[in-house]
PDB file of N, CA and C in Angstrom:
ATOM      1  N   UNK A   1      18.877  -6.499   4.970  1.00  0.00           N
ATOM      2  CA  UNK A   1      17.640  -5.938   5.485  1.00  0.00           C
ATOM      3  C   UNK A   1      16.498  -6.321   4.538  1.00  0.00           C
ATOM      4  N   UNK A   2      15.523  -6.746   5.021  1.00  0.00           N
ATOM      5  CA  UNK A   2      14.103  -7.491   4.216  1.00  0.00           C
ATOM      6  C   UNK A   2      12.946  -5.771   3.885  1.00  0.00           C
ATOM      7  N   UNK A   3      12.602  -6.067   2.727  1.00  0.00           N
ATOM      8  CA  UNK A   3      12.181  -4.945   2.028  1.00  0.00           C
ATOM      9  C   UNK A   3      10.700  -5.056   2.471  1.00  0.00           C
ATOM     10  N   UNK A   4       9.844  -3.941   2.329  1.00  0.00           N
ATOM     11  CA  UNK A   4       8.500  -3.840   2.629  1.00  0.00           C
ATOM     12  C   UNK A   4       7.678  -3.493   2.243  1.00  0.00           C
ATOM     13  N   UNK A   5       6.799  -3.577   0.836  1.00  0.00           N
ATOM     14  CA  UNK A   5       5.794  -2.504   0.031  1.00  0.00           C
ATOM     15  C   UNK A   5       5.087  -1.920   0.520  1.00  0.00           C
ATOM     16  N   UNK A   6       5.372  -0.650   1.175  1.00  0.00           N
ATOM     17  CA  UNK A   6       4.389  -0.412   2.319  1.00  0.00           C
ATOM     18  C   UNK A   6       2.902   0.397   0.826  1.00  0.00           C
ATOM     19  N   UNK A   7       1.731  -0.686   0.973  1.00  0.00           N
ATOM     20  CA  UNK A   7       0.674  -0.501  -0.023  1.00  0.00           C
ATOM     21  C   UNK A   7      -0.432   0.556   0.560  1.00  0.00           C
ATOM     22  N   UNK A   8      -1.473   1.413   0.116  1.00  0.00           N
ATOM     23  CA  UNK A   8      -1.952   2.038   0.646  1.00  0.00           C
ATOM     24  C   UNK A   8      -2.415   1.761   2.219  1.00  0.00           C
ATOM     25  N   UNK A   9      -3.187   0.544   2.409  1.00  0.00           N
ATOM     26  CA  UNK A   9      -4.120   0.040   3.189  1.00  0.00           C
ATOM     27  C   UNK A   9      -2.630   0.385   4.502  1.00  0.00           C
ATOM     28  N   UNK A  10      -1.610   0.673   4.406  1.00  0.00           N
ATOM     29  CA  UNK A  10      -0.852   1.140   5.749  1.00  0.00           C
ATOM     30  C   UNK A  10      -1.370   2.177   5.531  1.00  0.00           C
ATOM     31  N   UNK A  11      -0.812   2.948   4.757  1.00  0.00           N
ATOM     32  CA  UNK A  11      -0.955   4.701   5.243  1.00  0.00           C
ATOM     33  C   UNK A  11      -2.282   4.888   5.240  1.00  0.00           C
ATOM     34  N   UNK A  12      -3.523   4.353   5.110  1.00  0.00           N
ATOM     35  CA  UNK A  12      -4.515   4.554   5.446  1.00  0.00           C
ATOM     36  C   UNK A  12      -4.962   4.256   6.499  1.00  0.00           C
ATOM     37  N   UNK A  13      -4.680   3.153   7.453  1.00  0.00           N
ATOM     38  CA  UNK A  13      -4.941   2.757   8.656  1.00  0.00           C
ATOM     39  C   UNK A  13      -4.353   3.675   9.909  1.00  0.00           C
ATOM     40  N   UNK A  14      -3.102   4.429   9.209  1.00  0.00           N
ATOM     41  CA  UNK A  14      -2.171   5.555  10.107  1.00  0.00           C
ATOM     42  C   UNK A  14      -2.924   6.637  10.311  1.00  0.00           C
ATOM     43  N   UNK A  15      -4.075   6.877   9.058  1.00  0.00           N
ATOM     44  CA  UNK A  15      -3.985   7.820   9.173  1.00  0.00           C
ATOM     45  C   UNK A  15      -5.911   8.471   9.247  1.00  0.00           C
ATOM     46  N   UNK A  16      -6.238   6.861   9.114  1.00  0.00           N
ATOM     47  CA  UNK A  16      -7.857   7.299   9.622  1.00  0.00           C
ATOM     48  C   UNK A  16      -8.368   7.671  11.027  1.00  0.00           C
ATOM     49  N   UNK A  17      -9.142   8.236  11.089  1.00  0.00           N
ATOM     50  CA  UNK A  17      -9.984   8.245  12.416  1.00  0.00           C
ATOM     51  C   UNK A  17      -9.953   7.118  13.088  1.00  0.00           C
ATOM     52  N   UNK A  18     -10.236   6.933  14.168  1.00  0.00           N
ATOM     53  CA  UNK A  18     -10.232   5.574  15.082  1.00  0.00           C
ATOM     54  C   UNK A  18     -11.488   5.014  14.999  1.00  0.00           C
ATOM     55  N   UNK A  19     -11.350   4.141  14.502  1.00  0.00           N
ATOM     56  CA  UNK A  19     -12.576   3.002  14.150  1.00  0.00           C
ATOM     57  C   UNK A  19     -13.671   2.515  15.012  1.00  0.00           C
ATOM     58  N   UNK A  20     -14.174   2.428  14.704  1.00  0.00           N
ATOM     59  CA  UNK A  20     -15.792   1.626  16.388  1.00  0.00           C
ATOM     60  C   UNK A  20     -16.149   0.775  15.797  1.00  0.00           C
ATOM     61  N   UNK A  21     -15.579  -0.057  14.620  1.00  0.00           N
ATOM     62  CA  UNK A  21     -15.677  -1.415  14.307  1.00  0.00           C
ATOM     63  C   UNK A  21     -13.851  -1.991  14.740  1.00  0.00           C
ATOM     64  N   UNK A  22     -14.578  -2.852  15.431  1.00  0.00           N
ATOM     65  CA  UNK A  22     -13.242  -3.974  16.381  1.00  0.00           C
ATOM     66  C   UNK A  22     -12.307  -4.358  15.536  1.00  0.00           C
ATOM     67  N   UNK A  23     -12.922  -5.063  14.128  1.00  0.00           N
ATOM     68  CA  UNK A  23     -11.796  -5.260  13.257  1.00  0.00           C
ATOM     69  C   UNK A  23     -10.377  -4.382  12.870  1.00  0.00           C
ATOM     70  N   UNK A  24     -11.516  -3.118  12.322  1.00  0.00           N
ATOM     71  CA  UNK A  24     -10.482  -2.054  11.992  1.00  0.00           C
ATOM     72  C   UNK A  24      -9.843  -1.190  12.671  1.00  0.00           C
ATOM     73  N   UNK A  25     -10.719  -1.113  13.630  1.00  0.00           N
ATOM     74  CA  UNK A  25      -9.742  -0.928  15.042  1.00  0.00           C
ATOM     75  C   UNK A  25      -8.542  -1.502  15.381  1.00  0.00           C
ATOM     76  N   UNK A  26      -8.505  -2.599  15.714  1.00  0.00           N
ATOM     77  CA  UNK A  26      -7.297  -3.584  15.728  1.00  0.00           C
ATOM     78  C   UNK A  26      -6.569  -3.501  14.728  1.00  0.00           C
ATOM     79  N   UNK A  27      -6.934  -3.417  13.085  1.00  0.00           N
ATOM     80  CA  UNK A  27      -5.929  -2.847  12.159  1.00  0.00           C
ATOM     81  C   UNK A  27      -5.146  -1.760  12.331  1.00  0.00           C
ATOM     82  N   UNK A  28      -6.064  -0.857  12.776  1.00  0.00           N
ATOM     83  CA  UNK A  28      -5.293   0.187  13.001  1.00  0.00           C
ATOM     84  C   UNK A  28      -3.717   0.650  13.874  1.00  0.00           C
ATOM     85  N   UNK A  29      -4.943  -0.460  15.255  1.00  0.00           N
ATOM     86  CA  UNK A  29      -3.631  -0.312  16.486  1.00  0.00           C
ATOM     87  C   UNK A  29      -2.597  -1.258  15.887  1.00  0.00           C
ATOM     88  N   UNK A  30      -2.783  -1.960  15.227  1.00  0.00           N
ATOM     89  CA  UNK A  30      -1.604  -3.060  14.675  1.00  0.00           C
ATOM     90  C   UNK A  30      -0.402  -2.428  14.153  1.00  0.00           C
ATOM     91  N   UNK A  31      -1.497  -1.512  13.212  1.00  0.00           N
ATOM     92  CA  UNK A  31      -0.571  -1.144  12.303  1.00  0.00           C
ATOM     93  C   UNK A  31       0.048   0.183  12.275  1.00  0.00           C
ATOM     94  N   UNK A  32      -0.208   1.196  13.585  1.00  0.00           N
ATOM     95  CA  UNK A  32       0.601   1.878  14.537  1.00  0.00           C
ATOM     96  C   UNK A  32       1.294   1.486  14.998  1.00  0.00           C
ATOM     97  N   UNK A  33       1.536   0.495  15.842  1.00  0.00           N
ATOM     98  CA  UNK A  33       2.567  -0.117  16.158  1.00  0.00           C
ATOM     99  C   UNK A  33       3.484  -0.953  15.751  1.00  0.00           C
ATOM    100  N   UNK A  34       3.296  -1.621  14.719  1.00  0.00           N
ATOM    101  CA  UNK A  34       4.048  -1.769  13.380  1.00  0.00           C
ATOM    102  C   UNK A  34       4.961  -0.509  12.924  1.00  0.00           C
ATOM    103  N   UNK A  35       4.124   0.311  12.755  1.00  0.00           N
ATOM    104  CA  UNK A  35       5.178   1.604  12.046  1.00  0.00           C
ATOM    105  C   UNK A  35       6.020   2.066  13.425  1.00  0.00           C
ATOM    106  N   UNK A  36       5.574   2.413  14.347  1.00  0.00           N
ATOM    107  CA  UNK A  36       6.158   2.643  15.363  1.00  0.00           C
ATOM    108  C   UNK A  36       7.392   2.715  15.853  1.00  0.00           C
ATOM    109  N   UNK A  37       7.641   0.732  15.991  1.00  0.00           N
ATOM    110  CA  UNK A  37       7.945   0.031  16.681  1.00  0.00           C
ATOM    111  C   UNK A  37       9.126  -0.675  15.545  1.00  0.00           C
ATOM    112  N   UNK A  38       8.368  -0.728  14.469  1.00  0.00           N
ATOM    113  CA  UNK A  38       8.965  -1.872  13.834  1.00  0.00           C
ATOM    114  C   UNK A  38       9.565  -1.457  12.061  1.00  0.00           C
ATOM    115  N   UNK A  39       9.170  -0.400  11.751  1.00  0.00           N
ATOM    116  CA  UNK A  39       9.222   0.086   9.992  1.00  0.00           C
ATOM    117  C   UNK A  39      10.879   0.010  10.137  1.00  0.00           C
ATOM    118  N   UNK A  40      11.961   1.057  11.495  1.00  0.00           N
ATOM    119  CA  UNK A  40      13.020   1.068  10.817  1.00  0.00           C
ATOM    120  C   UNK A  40      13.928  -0.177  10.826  1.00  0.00           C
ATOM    121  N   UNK A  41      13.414  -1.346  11.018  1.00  0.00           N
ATOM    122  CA  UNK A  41      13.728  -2.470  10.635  1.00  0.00           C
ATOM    123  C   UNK A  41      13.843  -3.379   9.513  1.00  0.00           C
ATOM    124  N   UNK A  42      13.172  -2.185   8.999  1.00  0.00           N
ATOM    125  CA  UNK A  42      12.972  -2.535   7.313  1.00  0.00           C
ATOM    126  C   UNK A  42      13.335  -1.858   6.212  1.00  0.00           C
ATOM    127  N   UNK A  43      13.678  -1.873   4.675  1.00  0.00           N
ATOM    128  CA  UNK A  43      13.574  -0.883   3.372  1.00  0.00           C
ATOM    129  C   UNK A  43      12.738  -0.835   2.983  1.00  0.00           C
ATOM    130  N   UNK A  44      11.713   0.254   3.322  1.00  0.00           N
ATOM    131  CA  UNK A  44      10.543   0.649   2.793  1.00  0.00           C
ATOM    132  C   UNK A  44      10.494   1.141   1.464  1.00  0.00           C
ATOM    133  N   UNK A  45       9.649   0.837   0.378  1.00  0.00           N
ATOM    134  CA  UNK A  45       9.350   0.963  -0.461  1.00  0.00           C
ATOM    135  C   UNK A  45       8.063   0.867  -1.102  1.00  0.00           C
ATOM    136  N   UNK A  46       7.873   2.237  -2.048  1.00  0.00           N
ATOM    137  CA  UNK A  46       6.247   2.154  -2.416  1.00  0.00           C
ATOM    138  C   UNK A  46       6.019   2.616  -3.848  1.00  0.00           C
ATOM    139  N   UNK A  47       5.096   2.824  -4.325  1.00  0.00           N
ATOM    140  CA  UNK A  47       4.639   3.495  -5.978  1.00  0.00           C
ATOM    141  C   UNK A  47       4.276   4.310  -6.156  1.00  0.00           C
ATOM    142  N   UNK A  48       3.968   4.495  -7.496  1.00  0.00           N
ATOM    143  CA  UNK A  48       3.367   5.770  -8.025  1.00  0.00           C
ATOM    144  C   UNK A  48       1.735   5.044  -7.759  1.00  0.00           C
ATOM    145  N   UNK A  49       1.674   3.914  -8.053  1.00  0.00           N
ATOM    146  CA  UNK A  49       0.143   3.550  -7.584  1.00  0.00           C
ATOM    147  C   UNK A  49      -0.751   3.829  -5.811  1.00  0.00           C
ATOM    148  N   UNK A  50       0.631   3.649  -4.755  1.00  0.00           N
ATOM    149  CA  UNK A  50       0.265   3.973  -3.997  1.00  0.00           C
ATOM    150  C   UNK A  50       0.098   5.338  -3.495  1.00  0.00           C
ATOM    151  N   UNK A  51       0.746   6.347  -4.225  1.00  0.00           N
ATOM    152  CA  UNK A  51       0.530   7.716  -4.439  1.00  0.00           C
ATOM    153  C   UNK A  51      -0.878   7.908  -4.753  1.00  0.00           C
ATOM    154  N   UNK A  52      -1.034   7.647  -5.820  1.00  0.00           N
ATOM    155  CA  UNK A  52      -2.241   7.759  -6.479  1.00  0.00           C
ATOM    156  C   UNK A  52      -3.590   7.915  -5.528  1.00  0.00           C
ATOM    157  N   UNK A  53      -3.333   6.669  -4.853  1.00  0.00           N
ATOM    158  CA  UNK A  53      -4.863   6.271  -4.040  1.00  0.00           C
ATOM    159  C   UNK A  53      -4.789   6.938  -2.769  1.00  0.00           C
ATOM    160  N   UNK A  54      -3.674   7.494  -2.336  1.00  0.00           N
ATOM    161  CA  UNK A  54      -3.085   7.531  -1.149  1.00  0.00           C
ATOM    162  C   UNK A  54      -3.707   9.608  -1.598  1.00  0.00           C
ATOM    163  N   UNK A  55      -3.642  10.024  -2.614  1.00  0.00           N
ATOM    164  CA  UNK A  55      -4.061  11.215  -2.553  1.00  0.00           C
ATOM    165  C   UNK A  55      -5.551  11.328  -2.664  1.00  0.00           C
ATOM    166  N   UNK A  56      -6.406  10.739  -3.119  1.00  0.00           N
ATOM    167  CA  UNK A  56      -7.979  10.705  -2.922  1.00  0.00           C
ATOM    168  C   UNK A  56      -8.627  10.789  -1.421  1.00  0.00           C
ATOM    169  N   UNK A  57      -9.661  11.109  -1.895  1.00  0.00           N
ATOM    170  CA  UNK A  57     -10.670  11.309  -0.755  1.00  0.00           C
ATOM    171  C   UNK A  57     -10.228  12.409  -0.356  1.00  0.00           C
ATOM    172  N   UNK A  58     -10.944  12.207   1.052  1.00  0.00           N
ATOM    173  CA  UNK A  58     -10.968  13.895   2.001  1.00  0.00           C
ATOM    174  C   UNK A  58      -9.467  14.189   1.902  1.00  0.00           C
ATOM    175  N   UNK A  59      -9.624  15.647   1.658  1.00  0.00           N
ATOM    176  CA  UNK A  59      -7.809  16.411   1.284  1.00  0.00           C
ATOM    177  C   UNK A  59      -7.116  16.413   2.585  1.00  0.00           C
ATOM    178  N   UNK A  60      -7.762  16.756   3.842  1.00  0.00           N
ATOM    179  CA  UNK A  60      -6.955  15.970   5.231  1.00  0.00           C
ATOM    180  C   UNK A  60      -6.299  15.262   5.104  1.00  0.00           C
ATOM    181  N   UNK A  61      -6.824  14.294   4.791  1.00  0.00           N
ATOM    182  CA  UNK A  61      -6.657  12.746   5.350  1.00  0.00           C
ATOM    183  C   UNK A  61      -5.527  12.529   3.875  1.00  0.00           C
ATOM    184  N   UNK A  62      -5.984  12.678   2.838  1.00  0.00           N
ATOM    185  CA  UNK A  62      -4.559  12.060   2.019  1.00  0.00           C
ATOM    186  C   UNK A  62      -3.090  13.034   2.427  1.00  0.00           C
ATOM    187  N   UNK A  63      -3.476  14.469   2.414  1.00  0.00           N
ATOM    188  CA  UNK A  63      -2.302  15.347   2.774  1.00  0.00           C
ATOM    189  C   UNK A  63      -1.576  14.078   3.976  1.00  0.00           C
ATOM    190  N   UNK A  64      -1.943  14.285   4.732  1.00  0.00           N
ATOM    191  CA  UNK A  64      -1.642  13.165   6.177  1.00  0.00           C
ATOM    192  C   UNK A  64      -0.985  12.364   5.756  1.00  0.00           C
ATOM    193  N   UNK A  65      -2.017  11.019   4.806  1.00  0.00           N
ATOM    194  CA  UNK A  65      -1.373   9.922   4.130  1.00  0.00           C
ATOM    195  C   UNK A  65      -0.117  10.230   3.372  1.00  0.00           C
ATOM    196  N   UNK A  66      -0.222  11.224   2.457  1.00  0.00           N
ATOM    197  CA  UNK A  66       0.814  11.336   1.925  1.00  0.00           C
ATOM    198  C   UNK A  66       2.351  11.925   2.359  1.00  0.00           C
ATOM    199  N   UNK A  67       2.191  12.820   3.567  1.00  0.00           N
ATOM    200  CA  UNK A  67       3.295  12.812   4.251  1.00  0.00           C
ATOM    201  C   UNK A  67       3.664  11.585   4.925  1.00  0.00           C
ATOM    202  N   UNK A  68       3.292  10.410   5.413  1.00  0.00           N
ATOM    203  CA  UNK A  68       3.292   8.981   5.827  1.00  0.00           C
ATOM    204  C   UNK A  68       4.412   7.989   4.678  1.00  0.00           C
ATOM    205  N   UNK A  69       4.052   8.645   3.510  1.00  0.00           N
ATOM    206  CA  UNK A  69       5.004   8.514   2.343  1.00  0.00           C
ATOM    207  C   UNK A  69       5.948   9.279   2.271  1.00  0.00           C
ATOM    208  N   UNK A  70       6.242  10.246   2.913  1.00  0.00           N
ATOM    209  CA  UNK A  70       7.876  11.139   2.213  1.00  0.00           C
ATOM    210  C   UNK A  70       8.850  10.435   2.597  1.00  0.00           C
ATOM    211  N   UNK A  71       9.695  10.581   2.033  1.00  0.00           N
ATOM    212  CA  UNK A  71      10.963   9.453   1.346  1.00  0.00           C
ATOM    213  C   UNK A  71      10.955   8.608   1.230  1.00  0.00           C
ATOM    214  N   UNK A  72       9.966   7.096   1.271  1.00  0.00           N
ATOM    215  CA  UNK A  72      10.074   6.635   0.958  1.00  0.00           C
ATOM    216  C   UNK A  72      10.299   6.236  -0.676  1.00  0.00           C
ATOM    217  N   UNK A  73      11.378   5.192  -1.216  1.00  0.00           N
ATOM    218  CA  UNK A  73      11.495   5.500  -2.170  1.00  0.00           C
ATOM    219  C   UNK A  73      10.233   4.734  -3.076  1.00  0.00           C
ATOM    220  N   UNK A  74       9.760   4.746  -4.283  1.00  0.00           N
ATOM    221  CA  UNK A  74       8.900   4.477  -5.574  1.00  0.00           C
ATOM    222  C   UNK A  74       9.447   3.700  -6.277  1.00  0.00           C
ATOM    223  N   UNK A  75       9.096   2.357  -6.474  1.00  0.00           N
ATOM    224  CA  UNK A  75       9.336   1.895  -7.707  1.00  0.00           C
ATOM    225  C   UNK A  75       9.180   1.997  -8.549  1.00  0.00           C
ATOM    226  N   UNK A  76       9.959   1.292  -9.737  1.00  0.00           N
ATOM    227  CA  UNK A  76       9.676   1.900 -10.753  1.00  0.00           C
ATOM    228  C   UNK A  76       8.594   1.137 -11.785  1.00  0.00           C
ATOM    229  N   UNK A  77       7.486   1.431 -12.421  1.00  0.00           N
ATOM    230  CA  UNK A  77       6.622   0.909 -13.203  1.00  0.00           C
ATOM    231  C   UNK A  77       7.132   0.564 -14.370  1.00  0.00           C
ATOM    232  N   UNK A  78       7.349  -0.856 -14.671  1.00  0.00           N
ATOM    233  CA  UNK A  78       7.970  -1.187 -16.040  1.00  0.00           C
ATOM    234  C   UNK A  78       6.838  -2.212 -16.810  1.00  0.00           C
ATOM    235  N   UNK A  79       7.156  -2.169 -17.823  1.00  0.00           N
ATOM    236  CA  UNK A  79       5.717  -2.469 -18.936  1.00  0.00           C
ATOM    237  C   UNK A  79       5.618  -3.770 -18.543  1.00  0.00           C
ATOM    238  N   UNK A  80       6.004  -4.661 -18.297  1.00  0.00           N
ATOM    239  CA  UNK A  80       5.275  -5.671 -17.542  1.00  0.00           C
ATOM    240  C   UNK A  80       4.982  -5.613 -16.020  1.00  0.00           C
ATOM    241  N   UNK A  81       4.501  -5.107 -15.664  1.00  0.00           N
ATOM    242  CA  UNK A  81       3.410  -4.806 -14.047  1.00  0.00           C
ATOM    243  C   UNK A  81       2.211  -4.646 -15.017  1.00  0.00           C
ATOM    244  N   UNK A  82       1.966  -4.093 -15.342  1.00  0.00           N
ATOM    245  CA  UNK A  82       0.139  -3.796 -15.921  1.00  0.00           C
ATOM    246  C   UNK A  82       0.504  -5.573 -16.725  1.00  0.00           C
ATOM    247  N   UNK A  83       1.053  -6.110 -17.298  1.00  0.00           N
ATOM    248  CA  UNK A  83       1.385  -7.415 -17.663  1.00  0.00           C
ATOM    249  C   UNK A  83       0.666  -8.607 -17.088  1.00  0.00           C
ATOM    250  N   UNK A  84       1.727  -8.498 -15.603  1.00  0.00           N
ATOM    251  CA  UNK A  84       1.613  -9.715 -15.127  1.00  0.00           C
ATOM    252  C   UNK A  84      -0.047  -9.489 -13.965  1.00  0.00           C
ATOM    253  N   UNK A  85      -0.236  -8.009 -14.021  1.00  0.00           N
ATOM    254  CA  UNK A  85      -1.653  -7.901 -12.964  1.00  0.00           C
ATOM    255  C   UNK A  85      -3.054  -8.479 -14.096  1.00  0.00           C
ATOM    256  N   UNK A  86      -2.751  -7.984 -15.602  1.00  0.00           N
ATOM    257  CA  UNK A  86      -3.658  -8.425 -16.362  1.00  0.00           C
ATOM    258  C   UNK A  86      -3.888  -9.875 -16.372  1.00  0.00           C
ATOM    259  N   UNK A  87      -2.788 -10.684 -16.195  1.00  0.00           N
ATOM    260  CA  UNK A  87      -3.054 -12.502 -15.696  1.00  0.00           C
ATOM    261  C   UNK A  87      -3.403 -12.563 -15.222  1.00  0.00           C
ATOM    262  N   UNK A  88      -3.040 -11.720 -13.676  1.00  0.00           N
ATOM    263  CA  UNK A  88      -3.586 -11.842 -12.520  1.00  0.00           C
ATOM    264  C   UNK A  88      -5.063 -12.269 -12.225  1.00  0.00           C
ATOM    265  N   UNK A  89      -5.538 -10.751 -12.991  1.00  0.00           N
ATOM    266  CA  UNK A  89      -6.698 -10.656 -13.161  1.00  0.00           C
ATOM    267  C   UNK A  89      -7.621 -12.102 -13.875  1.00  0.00           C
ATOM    268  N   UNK A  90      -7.377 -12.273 -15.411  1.00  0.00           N
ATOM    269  CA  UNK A  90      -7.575 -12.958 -16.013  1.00  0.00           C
ATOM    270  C   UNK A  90      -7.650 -14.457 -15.042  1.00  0.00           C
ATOM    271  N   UNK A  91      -6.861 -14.700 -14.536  1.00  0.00           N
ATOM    272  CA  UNK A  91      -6.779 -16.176 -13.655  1.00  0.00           C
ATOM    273  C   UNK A  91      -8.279 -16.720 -12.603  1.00  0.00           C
ATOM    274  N   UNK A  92      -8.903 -14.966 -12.712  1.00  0.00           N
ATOM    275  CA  UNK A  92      -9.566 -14.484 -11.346  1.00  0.00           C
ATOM    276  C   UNK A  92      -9.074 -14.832 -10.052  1.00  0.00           C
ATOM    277  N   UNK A  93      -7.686 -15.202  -9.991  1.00  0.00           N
ATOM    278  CA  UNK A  93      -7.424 -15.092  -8.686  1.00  0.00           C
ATOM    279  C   UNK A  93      -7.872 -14.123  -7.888  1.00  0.00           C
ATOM    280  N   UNK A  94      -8.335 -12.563  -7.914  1.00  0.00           N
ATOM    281  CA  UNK A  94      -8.876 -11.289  -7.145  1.00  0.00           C
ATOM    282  C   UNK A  94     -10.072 -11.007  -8.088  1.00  0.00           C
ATOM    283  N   UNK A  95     -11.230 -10.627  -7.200  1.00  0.00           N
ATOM    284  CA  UNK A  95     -12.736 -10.095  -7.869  1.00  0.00           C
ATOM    285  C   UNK A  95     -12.298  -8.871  -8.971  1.00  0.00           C
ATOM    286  N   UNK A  96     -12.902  -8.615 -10.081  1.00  0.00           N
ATOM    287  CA  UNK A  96     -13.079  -7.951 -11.087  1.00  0.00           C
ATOM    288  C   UNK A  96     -12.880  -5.959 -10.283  1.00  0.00           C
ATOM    289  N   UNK A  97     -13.379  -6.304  -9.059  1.00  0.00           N
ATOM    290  CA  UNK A  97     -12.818  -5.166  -8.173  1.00  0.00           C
ATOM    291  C   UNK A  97     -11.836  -4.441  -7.863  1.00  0.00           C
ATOM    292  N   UNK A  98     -10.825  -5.301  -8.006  1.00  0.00           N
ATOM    293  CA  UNK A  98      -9.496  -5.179  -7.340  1.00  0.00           C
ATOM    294  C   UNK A  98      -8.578  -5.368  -8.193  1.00  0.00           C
ATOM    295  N   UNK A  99      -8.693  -4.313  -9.110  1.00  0.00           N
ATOM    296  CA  UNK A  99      -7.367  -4.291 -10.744  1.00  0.00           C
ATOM    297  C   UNK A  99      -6.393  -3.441 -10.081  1.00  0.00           C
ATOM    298  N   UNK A 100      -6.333  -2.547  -8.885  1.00  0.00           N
ATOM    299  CA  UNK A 100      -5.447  -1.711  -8.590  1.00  0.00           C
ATOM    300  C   UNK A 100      -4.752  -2.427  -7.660  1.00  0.00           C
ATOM    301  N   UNK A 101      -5.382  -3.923  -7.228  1.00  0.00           N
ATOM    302  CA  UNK A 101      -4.526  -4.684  -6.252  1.00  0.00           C
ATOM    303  C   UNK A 101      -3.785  -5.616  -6.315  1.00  0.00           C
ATOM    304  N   UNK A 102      -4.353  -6.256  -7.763  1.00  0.00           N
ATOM    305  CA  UNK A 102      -3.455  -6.721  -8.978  1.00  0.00           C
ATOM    306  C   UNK A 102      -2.058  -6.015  -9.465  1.00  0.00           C
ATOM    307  N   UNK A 103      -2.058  -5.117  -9.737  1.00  0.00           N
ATOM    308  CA  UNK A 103      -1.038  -3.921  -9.492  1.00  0.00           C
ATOM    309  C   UNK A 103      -0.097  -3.749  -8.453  1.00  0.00           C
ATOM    310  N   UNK A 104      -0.634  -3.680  -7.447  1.00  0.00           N
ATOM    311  CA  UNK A 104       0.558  -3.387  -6.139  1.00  0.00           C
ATOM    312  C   UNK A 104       1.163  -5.036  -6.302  1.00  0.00           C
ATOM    313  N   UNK A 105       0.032  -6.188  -6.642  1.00  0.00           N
ATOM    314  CA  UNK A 105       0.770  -7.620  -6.654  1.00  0.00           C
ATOM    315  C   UNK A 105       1.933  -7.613  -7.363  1.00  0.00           C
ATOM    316  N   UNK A 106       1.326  -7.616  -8.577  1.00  0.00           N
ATOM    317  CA  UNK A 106       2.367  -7.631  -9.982  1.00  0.00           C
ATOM    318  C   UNK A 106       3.581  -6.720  -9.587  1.00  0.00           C
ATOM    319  N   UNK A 107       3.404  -5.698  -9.461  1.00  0.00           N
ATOM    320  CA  UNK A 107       4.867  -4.677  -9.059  1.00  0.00           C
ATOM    321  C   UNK A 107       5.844  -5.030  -8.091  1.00  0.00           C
ATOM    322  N   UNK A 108       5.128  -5.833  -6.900  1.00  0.00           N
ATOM    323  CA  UNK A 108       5.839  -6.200  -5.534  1.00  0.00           C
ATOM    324  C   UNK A 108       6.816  -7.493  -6.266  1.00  0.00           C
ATOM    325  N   UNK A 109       5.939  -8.611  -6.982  1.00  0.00           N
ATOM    326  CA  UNK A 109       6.181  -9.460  -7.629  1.00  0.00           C
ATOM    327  C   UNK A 109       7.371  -9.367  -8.384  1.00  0.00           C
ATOM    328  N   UNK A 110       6.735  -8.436  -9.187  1.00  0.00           N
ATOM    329  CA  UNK A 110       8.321  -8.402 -10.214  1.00  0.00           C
ATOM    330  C   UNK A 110       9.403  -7.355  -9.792  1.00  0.00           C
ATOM    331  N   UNK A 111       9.370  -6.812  -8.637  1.00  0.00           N
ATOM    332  CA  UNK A 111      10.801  -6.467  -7.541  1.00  0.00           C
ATOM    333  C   UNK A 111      10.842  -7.169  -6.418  1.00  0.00           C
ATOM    334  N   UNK A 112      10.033  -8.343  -6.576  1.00  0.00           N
ATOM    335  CA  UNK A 112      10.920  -9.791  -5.794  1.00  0.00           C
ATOM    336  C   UNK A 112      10.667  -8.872  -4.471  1.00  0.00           C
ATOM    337  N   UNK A 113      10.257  -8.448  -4.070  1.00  0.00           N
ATOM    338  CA  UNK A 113       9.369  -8.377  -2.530  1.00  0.00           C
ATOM    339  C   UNK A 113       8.757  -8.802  -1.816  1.00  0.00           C
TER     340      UNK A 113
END
């Protein structure tokens, strides 16, 4: 069975309001029906990073998100993930923005996901 980091940007799309921009709209319905249709086809797996982000903002909406997460299991953060996201970074492969996405990289990365 092929593994799946499920990263915030799912449980956030599950679990926002319905969009009136087309793009994210279509993310959304995608990615409802993805979970739907298609998650128990997979070993889901997620972080303490996606915890993290997944509890911010309006307390609704993460409570929500974060039940979207129960059982799935957490990897585990080992001292090279902040490692290999700091290259990441450094390479500028991702804008100076996106150190927490460097992170979900590096982690997925080094559990070969």
């Amino acid at each position: 069975m092929n593994t799946v980091y499920v990263e915030t940007s799912i449980v956030s799309y599950l679990r926002q309001r319905p969009s009136s921009q087309v793009v994210a709209a279509a993310r959304q319905i995608l990615t409802h029906q993805w979970w739907n249709q298609h998650r128990t086809s997979y070993e889901l797996v997620a972080s303490q990073y996606v915890i993290d982000e997944a509890s911010a903002g309006d307390v609704l909406l993460a409570k929500e998100r974060l039940e979207s997460l129960d059982g799935i299991p957490l990897l585990p953060i080992t001292p090279e993930v902040p490692q290999i996201a700091q290259r990441i970074m450094a390479l500028g492969v991702l804008p100076p923005k996106a150190q927490v996405d460097a992170l979900h990289i590096s982690l997925a990365a080094h559990h070969r996901i």
